[in-house]
C-alpha atoms as a PDB file:
ATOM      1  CA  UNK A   1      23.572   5.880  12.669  1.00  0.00           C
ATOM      2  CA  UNK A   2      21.013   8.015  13.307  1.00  0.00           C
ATOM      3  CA  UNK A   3      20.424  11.609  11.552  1.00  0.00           C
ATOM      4  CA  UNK A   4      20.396  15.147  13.635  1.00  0.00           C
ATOM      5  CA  UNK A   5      17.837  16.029  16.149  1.00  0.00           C
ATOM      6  CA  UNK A   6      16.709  15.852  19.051  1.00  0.00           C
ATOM      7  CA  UNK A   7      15.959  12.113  20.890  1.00  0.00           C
ATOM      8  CA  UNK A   8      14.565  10.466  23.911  1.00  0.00           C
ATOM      9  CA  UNK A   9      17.417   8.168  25.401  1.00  0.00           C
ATOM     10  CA  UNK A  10      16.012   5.434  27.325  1.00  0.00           C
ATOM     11  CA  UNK A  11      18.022   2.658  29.320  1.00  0.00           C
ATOM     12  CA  UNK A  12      16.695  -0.524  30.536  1.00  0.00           C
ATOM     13  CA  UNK A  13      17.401  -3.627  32.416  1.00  0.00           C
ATOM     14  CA  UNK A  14      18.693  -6.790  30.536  1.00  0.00           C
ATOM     15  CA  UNK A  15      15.682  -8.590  29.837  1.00  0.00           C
ATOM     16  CA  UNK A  16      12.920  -6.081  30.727  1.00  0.00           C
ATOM     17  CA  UNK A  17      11.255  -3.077  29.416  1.00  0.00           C
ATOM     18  CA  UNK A  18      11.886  -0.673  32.767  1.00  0.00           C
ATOM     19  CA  UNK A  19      13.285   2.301  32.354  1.00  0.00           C
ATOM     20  CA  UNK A  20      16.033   3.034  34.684  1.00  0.00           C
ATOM     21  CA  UNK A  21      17.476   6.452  32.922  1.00  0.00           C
ATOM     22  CA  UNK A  22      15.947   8.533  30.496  1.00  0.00           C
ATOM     23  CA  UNK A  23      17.048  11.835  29.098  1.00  0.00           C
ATOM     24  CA  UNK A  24      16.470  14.115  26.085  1.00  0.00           C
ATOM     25  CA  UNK A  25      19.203  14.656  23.949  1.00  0.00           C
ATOM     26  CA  UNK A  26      20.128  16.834  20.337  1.00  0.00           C
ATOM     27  CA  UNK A  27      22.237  15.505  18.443  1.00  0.00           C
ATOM     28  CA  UNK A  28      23.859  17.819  15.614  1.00  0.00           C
ATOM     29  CA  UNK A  29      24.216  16.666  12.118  1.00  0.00           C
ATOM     30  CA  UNK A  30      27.544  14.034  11.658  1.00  0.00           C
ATOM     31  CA  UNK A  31      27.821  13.678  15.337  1.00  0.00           C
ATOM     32  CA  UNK A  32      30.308  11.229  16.886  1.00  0.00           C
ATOM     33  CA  UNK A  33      29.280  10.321  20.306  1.00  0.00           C
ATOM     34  CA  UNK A  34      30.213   7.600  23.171  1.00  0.00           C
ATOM     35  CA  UNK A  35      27.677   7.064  25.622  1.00  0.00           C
ATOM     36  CA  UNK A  36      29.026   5.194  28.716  1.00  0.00           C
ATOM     37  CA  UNK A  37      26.788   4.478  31.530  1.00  0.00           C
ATOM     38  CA  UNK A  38      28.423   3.971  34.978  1.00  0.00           C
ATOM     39  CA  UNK A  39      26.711   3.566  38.639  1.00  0.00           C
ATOM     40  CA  UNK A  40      25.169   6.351  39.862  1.00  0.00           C
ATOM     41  CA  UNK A  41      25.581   4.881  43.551  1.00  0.00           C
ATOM     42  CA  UNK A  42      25.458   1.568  45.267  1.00  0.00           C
ATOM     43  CA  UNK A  43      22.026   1.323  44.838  1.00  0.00           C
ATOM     44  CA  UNK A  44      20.496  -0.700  41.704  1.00  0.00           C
ATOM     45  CA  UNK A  45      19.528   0.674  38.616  1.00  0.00           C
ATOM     46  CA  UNK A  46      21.129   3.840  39.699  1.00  0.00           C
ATOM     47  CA  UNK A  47      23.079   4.774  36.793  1.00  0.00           C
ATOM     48  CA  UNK A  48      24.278   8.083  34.962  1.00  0.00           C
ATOM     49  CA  UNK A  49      25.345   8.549  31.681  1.00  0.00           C
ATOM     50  CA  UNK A  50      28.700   9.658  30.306  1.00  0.00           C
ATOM     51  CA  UNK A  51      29.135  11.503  27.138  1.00  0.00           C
ATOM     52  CA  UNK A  52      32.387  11.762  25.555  1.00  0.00           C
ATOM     53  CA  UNK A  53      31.742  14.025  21.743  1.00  0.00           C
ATOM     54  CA  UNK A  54      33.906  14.602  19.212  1.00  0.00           C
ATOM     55  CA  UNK A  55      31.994  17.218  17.742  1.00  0.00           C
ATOM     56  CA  UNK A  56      32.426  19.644  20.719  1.00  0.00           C
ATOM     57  CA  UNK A  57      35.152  21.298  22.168  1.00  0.00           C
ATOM     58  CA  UNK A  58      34.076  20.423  25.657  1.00  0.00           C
ATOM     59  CA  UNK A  59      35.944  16.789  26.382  1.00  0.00           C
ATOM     60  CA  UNK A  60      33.199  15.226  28.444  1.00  0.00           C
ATOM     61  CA  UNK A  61      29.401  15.667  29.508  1.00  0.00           C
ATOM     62  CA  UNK A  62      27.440  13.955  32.322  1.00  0.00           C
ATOM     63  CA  UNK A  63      23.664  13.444  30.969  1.00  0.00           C
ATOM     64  CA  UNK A  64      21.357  13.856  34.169  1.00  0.00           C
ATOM     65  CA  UNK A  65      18.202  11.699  34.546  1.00  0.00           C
ATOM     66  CA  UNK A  66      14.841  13.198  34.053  1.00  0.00           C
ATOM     67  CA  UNK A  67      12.147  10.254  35.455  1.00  0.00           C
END
């Protein structure tokens, strides 16, 4: 749980502390969200991030990575 505002989400590798996505984000008060990263290509470590909300009425959001 974490309360409204806005965040810094950072992914890494199993095991290590490199970053392979980051991206700001702002979440409202009470939010419900699922985060689902997927591969980005066939490359590694290229991965995007899927945001389904239940506090919006738009079903489903694509978070883009900012290096």
């Amino acid at each position: 749980q974490l309360e409204g505002g806005s965040y810094q989400l950072r992914m890494t590798t199993a095991g290590t502390k490199t970053v392979i996505f980051s991206a700001p984000v702002d979440l409202a008060k009470n939010a419900d969200w699922l985060l689902t990263p997927v591969p980005g290509s066939v490359n590694p470590n290229d991965v995007k991030v899927l945001v389904a909300r239940s506090d919006s009425g738009s079903p489903s959001t694509e978070l883009s990575n900012t290096p």
